[in-house]
PDB file of N, CA and C in Angstrom:
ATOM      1  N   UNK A   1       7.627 -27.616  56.708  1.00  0.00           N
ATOM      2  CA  UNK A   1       6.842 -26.563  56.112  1.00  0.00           C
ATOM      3  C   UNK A   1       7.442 -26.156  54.756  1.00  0.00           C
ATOM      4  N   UNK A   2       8.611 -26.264  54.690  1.00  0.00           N
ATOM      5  CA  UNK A   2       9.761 -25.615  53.411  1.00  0.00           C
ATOM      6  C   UNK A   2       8.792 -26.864  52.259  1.00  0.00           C
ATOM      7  N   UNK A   3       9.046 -28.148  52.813  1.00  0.00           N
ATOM      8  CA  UNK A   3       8.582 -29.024  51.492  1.00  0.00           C
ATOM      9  C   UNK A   3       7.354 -28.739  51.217  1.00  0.00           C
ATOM     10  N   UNK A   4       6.203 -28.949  52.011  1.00  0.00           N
ATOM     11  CA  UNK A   4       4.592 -28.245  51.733  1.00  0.00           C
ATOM     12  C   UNK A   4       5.097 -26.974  50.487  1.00  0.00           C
ATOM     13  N   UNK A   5       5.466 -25.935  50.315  1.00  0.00           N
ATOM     14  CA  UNK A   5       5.631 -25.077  49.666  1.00  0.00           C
ATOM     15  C   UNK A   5       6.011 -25.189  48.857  1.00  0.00           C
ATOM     16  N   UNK A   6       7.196 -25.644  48.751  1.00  0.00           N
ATOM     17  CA  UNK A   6       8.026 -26.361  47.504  1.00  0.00           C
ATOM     18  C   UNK A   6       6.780 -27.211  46.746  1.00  0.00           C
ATOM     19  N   UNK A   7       6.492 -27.849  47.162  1.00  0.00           N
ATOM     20  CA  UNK A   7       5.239 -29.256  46.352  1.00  0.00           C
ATOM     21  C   UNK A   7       4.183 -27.966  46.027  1.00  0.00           C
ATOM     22  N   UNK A   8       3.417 -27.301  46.671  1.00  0.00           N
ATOM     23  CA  UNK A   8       2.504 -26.106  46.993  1.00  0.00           C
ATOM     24  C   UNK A   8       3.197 -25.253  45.281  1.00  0.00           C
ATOM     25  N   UNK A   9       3.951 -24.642  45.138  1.00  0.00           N
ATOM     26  CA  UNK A   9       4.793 -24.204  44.309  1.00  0.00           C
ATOM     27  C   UNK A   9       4.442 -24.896  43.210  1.00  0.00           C
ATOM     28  N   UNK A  10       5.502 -26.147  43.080  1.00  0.00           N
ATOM     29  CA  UNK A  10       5.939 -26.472  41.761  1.00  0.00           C
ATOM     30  C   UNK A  10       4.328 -26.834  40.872  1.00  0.00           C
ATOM     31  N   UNK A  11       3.619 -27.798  42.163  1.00  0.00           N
ATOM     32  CA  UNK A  11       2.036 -27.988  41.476  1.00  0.00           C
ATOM     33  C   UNK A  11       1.031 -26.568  41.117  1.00  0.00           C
ATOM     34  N   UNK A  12       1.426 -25.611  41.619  1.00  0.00           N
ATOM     35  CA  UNK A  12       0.690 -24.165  40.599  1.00  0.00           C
ATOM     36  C   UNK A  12       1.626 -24.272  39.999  1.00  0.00           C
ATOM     37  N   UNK A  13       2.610 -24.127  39.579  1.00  0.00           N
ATOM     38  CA  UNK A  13       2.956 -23.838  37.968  1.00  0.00           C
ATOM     39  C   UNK A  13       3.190 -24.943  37.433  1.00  0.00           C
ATOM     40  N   UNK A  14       3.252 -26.191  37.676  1.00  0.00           N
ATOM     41  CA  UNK A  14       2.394 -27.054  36.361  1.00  0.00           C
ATOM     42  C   UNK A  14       1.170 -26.801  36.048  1.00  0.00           C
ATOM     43  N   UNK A  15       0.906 -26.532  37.448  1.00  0.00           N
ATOM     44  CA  UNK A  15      -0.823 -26.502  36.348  1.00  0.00           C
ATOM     45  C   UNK A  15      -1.104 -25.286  35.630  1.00  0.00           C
ATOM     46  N   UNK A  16      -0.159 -23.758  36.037  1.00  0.00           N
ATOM     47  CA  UNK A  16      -0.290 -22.884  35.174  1.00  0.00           C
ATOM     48  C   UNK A  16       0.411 -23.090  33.899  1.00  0.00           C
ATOM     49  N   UNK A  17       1.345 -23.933  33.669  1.00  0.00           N
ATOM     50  CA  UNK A  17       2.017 -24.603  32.238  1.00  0.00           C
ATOM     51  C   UNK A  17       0.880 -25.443  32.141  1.00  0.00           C
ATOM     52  N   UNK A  18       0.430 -26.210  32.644  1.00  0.00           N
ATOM     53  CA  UNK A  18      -0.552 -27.446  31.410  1.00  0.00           C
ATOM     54  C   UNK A  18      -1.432 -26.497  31.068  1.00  0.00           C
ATOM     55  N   UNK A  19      -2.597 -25.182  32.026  1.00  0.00           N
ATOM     56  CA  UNK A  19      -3.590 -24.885  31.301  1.00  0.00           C
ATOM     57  C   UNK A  19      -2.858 -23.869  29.961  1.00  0.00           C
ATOM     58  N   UNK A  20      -2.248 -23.198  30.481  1.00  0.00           N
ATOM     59  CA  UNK A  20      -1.300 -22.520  29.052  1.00  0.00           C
ATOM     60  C   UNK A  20      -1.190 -23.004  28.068  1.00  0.00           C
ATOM     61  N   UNK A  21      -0.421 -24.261  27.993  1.00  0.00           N
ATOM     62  CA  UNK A  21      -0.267 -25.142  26.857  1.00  0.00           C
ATOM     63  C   UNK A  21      -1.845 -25.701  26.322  1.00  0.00           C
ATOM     64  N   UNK A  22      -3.096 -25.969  27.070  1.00  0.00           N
ATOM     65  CA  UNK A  22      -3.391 -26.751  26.588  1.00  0.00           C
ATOM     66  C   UNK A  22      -4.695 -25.737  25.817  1.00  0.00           C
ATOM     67  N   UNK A  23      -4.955 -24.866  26.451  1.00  0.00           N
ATOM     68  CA  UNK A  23      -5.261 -23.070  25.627  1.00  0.00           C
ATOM     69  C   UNK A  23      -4.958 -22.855  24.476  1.00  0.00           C
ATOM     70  N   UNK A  24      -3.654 -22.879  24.412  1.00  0.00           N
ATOM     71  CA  UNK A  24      -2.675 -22.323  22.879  1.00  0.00           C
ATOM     72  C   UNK A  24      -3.063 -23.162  21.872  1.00  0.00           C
ATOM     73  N   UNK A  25      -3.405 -24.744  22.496  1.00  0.00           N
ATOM     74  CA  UNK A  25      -3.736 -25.806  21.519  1.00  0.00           C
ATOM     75  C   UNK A  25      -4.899 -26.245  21.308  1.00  0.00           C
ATOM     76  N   UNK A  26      -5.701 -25.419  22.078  1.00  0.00           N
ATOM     77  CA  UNK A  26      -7.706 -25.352  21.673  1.00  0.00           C
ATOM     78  C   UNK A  26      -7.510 -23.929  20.826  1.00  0.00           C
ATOM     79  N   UNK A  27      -6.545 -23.024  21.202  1.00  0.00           N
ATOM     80  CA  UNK A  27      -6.893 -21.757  19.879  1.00  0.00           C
ATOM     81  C   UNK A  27      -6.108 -22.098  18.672  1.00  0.00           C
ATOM     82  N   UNK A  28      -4.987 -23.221  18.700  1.00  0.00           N
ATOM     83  CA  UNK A  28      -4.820 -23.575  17.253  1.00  0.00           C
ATOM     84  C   UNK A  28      -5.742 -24.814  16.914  1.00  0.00           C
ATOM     85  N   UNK A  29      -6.809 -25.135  17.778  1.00  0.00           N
ATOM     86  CA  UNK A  29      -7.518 -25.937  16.618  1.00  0.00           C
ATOM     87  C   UNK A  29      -8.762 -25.596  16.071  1.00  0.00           C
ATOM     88  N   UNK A  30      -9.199 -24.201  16.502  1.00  0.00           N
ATOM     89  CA  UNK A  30     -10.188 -23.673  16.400  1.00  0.00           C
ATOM     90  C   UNK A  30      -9.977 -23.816  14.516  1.00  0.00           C
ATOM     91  N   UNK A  31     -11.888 -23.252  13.985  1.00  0.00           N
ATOM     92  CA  UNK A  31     -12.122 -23.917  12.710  1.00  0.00           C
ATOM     93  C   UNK A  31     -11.311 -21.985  12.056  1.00  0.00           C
ATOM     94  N   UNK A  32     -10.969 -21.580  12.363  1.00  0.00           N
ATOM     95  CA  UNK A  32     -10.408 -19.820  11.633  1.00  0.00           C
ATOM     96  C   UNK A  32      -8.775 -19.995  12.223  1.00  0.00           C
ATOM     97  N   UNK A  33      -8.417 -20.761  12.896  1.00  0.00           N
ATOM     98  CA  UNK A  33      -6.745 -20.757  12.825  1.00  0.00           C
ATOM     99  C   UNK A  33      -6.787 -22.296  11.867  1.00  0.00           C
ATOM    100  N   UNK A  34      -7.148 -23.258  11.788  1.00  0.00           N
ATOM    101  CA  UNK A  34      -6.690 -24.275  10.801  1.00  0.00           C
ATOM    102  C   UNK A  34      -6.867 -23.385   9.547  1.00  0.00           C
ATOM    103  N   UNK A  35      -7.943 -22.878   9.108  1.00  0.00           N
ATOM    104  CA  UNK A  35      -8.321 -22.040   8.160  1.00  0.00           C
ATOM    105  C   UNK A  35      -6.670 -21.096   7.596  1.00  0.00           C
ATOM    106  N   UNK A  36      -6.819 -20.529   8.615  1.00  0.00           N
ATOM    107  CA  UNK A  36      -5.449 -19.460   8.311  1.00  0.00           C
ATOM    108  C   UNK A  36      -4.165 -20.244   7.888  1.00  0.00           C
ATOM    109  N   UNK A  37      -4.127 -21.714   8.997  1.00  0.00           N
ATOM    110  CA  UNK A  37      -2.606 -22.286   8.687  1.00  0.00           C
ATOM    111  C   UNK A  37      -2.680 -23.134   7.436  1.00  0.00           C
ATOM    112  N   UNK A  38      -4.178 -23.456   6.994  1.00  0.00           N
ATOM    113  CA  UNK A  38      -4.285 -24.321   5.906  1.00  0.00           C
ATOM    114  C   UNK A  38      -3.879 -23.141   4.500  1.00  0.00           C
ATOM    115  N   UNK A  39      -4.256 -22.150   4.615  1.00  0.00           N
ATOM    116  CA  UNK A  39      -3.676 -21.076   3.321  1.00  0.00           C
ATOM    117  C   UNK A  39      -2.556 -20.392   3.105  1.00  0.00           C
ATOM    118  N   UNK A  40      -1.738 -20.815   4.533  1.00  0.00           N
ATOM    119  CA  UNK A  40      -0.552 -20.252   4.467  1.00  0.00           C
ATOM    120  C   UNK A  40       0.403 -21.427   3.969  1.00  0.00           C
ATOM    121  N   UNK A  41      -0.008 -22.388   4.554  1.00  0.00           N
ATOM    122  CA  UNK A  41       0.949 -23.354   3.854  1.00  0.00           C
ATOM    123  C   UNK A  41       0.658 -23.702   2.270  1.00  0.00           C
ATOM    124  N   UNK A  42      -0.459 -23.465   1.814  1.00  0.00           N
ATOM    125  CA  UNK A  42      -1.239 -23.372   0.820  1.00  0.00           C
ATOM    126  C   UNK A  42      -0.163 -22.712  -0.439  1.00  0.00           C
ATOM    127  N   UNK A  43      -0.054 -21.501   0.314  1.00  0.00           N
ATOM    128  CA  UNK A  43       0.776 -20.440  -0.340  1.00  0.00           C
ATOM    129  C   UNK A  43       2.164 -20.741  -0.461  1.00  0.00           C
ATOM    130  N   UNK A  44       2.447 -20.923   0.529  1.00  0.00           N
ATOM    131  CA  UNK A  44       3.986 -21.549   0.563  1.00  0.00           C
ATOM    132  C   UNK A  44       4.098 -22.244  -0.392  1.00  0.00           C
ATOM    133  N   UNK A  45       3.511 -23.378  -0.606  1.00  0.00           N
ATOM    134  CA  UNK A  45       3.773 -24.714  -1.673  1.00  0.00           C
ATOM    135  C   UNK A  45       3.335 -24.314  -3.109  1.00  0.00           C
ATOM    136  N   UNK A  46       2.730 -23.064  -3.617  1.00  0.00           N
ATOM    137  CA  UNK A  46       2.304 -22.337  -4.391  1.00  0.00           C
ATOM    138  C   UNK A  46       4.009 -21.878  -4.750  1.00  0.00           C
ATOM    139  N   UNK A  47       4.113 -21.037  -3.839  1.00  0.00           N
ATOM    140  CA  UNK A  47       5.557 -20.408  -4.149  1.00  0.00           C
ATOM    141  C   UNK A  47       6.768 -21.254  -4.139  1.00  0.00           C
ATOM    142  N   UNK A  48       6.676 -22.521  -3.602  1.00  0.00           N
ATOM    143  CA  UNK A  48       7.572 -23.557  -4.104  1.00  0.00           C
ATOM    144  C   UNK A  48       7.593 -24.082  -5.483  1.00  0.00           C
ATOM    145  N   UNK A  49       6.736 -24.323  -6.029  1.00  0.00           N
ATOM    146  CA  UNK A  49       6.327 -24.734  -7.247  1.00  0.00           C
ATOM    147  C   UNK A  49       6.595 -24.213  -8.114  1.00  0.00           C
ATOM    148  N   UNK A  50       6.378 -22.158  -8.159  1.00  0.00           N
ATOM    149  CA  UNK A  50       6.696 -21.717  -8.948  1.00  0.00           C
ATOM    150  C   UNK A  50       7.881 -21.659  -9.005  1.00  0.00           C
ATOM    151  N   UNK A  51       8.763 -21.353  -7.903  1.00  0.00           N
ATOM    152  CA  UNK A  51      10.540 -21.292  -7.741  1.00  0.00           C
ATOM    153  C   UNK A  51      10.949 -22.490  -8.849  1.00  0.00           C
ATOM    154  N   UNK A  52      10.142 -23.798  -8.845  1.00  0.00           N
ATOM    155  CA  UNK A  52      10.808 -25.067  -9.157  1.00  0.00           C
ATOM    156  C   UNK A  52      10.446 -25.037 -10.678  1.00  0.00           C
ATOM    157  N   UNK A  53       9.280 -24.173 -11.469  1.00  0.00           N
ATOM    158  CA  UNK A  53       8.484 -24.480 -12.827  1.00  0.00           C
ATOM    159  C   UNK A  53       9.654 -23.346 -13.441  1.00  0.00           C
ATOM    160  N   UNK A  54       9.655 -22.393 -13.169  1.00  0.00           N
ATOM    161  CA  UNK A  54      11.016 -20.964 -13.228  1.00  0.00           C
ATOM    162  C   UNK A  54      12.069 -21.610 -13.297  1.00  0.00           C
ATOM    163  N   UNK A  55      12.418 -22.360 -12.470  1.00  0.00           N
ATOM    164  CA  UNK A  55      14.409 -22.791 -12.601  1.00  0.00           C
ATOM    165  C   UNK A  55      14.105 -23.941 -13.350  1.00  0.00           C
ATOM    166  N   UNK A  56      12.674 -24.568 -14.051  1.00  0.00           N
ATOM    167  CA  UNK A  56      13.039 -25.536 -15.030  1.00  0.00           C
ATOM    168  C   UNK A  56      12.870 -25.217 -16.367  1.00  0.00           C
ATOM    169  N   UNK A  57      12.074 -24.093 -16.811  1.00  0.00           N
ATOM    170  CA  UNK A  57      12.180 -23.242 -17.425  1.00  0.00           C
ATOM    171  C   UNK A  57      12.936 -22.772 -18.117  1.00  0.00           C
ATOM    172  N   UNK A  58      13.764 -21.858 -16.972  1.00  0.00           N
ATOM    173  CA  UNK A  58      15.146 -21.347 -17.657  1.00  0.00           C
ATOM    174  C   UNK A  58      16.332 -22.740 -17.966  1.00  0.00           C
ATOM    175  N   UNK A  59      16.090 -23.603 -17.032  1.00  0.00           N
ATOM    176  CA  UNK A  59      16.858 -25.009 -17.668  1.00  0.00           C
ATOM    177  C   UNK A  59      17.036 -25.238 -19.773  1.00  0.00           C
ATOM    178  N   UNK A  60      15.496 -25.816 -19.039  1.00  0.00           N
ATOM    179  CA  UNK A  60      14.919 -25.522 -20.815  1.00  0.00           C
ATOM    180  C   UNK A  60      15.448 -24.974 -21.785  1.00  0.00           C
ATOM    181  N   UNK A  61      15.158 -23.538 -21.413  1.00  0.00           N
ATOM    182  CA  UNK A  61      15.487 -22.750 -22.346  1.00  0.00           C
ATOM    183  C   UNK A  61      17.001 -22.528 -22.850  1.00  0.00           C
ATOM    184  N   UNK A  62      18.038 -22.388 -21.769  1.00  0.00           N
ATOM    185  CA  UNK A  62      19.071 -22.770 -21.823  1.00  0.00           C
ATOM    186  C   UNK A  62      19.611 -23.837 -22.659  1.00  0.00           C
ATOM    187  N   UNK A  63      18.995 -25.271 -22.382  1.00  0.00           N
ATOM    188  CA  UNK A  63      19.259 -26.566 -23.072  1.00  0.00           C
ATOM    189  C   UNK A  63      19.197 -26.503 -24.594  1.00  0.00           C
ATOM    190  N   UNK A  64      18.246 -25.413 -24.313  1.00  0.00           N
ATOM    191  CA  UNK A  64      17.263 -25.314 -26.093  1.00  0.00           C
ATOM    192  C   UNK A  64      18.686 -24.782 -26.797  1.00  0.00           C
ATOM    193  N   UNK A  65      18.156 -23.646 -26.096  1.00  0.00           N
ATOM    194  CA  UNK A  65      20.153 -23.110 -26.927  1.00  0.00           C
ATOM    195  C   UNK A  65      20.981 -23.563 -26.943  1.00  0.00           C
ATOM    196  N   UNK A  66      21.702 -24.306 -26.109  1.00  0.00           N
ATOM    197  CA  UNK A  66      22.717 -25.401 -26.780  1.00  0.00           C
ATOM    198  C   UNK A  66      22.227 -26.101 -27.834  1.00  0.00           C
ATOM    199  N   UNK A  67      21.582 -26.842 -27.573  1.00  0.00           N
ATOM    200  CA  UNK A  67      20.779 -27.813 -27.911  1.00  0.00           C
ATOM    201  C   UNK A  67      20.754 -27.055 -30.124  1.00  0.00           C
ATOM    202  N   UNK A  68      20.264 -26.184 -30.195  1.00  0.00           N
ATOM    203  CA  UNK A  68      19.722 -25.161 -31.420  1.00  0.00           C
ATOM    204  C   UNK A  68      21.427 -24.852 -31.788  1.00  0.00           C
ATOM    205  N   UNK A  69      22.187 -24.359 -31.097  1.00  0.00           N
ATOM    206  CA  UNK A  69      23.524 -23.924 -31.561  1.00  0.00           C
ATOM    207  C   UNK A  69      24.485 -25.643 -32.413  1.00  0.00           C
ATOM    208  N   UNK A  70      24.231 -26.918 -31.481  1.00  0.00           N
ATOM    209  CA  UNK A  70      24.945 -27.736 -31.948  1.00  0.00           C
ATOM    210  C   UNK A  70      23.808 -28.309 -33.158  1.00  0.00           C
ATOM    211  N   UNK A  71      22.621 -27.942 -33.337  1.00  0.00           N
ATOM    212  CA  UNK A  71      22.498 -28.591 -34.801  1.00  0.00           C
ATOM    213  C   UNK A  71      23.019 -27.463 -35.422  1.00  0.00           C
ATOM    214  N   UNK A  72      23.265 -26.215 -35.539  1.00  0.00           N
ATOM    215  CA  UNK A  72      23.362 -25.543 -36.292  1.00  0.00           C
ATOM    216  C   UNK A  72      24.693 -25.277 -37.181  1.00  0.00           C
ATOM    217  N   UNK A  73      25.430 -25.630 -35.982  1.00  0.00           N
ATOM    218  CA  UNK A  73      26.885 -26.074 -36.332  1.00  0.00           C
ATOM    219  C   UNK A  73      27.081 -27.562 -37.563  1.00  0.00           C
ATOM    220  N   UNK A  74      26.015 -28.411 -37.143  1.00  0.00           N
ATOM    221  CA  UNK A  74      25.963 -29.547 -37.667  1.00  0.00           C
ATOM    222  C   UNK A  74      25.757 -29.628 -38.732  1.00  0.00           C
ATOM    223  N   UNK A  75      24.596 -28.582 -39.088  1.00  0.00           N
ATOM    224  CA  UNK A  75      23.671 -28.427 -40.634  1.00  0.00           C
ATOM    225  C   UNK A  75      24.556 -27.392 -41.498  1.00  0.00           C
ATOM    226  N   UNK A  76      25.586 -26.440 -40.709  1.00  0.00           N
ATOM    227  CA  UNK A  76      26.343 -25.233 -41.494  1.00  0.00           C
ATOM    228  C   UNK A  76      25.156 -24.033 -41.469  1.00  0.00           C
ATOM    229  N   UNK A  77      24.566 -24.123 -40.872  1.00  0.00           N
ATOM    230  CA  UNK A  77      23.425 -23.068 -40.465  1.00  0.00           C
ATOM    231  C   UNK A  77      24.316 -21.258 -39.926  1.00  0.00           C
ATOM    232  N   UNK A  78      24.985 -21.843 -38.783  1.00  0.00           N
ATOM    233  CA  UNK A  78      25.739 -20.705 -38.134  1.00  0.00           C
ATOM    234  C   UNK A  78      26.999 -20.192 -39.028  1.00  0.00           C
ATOM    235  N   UNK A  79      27.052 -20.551 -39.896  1.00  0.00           N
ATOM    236  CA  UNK A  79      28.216 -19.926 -40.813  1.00  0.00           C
ATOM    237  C   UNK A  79      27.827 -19.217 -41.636  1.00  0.00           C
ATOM    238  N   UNK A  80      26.643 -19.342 -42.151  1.00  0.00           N
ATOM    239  CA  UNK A  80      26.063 -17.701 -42.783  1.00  0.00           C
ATOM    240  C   UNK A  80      24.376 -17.760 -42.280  1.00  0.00           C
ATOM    241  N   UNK A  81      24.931 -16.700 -41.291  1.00  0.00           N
ATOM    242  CA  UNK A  81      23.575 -16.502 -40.626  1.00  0.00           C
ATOM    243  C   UNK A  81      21.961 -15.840 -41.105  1.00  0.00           C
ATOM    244  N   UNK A  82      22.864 -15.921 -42.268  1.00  0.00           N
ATOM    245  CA  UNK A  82      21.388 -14.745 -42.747  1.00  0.00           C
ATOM    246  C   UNK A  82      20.527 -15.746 -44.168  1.00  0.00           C
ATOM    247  N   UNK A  83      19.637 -15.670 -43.571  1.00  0.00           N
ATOM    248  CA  UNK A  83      18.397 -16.560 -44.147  1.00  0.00           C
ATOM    249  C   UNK A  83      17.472 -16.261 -44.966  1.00  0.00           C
ATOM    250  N   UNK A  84      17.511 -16.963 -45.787  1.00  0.00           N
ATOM    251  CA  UNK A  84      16.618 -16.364 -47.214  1.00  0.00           C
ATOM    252  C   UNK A  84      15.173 -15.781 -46.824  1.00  0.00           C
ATOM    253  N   UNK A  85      15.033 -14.939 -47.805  1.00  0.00           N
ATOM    254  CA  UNK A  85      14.299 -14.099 -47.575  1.00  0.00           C
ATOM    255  C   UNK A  85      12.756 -15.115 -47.832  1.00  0.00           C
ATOM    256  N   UNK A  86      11.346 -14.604 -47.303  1.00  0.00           N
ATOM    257  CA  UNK A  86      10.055 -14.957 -47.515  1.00  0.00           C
ATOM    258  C   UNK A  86      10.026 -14.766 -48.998  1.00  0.00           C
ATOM    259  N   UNK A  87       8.816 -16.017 -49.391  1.00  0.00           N
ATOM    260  CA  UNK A  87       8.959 -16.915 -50.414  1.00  0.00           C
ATOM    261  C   UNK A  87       7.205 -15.639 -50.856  1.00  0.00           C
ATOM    262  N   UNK A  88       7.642 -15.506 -51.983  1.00  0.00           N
ATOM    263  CA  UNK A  88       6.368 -14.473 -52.612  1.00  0.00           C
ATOM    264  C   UNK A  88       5.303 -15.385 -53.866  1.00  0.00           C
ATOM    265  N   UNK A  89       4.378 -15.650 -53.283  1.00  0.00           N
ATOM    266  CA  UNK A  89       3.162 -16.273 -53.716  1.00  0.00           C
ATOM    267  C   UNK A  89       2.187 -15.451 -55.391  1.00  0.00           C
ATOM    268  N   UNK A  90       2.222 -16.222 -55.973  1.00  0.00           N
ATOM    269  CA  UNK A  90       1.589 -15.512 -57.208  1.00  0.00           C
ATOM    270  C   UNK A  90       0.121 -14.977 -56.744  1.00  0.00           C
ATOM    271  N   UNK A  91      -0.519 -14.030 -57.111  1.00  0.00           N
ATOM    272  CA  UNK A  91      -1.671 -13.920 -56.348  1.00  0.00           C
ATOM    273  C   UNK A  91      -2.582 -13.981 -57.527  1.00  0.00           C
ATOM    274  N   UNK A  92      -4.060 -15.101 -57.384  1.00  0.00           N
ATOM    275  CA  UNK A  92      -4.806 -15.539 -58.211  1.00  0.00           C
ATOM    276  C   UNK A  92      -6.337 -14.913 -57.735  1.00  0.00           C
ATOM    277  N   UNK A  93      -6.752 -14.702 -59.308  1.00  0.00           N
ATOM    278  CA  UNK A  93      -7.655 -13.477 -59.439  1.00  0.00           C
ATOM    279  C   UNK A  93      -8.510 -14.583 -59.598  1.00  0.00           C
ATOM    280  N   UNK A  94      -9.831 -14.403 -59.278  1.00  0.00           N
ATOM    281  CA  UNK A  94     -10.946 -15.052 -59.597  1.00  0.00           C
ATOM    282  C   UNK A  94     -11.820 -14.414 -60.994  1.00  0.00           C
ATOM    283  N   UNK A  95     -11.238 -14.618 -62.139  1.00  0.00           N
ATOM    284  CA  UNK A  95     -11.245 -14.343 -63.669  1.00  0.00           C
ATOM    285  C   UNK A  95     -13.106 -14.755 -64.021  1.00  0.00           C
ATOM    286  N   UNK A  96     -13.982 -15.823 -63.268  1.00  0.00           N
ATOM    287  CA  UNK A  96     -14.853 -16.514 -63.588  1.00  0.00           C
ATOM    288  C   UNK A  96     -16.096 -15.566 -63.271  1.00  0.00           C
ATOM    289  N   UNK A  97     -15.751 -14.380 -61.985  1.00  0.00           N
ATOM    290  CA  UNK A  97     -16.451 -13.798 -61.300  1.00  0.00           C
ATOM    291  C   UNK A  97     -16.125 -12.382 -61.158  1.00  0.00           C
ATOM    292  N   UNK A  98     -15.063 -11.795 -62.070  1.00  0.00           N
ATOM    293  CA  UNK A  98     -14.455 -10.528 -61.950  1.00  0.00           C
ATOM    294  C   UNK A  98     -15.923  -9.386 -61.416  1.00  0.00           C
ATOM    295  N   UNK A  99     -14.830  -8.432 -60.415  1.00  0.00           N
ATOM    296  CA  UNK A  99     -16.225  -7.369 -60.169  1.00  0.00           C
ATOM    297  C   UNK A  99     -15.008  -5.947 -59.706  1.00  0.00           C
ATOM    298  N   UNK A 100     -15.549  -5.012 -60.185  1.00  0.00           N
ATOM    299  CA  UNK A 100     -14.413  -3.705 -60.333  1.00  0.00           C
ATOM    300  C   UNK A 100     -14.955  -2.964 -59.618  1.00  0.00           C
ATOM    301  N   UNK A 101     -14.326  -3.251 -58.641  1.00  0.00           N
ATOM    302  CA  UNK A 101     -14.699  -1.475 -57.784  1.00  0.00           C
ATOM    303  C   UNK A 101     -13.525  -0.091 -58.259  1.00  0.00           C
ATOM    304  N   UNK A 102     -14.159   0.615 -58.747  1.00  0.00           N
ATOM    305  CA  UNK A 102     -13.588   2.140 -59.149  1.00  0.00           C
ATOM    306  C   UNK A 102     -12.249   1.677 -59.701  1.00  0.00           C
ATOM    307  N   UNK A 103     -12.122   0.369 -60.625  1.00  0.00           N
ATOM    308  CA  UNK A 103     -10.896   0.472 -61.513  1.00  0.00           C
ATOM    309  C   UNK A 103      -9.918  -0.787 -61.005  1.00  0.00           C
ATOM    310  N   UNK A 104     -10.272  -1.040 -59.182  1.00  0.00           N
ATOM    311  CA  UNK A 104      -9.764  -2.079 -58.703  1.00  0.00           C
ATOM    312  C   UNK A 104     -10.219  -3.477 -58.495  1.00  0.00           C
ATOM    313  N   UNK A 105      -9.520  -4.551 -59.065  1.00  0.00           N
ATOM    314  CA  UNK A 105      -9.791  -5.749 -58.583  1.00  0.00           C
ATOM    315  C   UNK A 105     -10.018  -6.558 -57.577  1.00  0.00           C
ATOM    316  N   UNK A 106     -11.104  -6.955 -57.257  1.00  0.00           N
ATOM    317  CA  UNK A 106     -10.827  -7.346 -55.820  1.00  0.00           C
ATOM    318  C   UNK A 106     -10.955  -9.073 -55.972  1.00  0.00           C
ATOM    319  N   UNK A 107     -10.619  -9.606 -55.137  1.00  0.00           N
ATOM    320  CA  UNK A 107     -10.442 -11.058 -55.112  1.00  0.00           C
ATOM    321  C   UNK A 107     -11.038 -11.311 -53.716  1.00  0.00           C
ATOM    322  N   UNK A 108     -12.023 -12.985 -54.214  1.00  0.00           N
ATOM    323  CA  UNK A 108     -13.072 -13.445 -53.433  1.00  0.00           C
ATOM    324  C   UNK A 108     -12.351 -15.089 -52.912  1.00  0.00           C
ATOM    325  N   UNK A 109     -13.061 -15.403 -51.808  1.00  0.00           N
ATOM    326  CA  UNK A 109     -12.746 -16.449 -51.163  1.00  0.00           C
ATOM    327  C   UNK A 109     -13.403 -17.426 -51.951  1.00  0.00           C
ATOM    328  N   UNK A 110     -12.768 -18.866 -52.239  1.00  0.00           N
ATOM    329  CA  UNK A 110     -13.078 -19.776 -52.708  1.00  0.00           C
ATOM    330  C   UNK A 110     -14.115 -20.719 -51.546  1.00  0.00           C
ATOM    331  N   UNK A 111     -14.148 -20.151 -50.469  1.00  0.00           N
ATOM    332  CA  UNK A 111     -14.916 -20.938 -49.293  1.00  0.00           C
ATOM    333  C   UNK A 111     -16.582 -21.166 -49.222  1.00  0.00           C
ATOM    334  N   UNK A 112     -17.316 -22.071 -49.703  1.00  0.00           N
ATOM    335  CA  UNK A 112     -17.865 -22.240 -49.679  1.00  0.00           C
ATOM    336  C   UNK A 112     -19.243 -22.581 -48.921  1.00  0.00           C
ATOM    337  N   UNK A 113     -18.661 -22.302 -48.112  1.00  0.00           N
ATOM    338  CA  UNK A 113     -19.763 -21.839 -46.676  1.00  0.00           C
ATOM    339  C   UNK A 113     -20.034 -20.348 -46.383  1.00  0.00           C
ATOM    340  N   UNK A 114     -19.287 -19.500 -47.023  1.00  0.00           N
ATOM    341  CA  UNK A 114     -19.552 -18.310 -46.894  1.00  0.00           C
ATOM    342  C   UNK A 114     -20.777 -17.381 -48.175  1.00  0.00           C
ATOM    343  N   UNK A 115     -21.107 -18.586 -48.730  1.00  0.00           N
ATOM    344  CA  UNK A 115     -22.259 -18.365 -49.607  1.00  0.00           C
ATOM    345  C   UNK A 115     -23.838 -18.223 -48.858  1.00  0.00           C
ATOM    346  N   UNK A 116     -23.416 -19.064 -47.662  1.00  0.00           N
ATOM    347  CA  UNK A 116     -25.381 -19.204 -47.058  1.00  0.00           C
ATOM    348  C   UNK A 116     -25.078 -18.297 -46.327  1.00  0.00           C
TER     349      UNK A 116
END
């Protein structure tokens, strides 16, 4: 009688483990849990990417600066750091077409599409 029970036993709870298990794995294949696990991993690999575009980035940028410091050393750049000043352009009056507003000159575009 002990073995009947024992066998009686162990066969309900396999079969309460197989239907359990096999439940958990009809509600993860339903079409709103793939859904959910497809955007989470979605996201994940989103946020991998950026971790990896960020630390190559700052690589970069880093490199750059070395990279900018040893020509500069090279060219004599970093030994006087201070850089000539912006270059000042003669400014040309359109003499052919002069027109005075209240005493001031004004100057017109040479662009020729802005006639039609």
């Amino acid at each position: 009688m002990f073995r009947r029970t024992f066998w009686f036993t162990t066969g309900v709870a396999a079969g309460v483990w197989a239907t359990t298990k096999v439940n958990r794995k009809l509600k993860q294949l339903t079409p709103e849990s793939l859904a959910r696990t497809a955007g989470n991993k979605a996201i994940e690999a989103g946020h991998r990417i950026k971790d990896r575009a960020v630390g190559f980035a700052l690589d970069v940028r880093d490199n750059m600066a070395v990279r900018e410091a040893e020509l500069g050393d090279a060219l004599g750049i970093n030994e006087n750091p201070e850089l000539p000043g912006p270059r000042r352009y003669a400014a040309i009056e359109n003499r052919s077409n002069p027109k005075s507003v209240d005493g001031d000159w004004t100057t017109y575009s040479y662009n020729r599409n802005e006639d039609h």
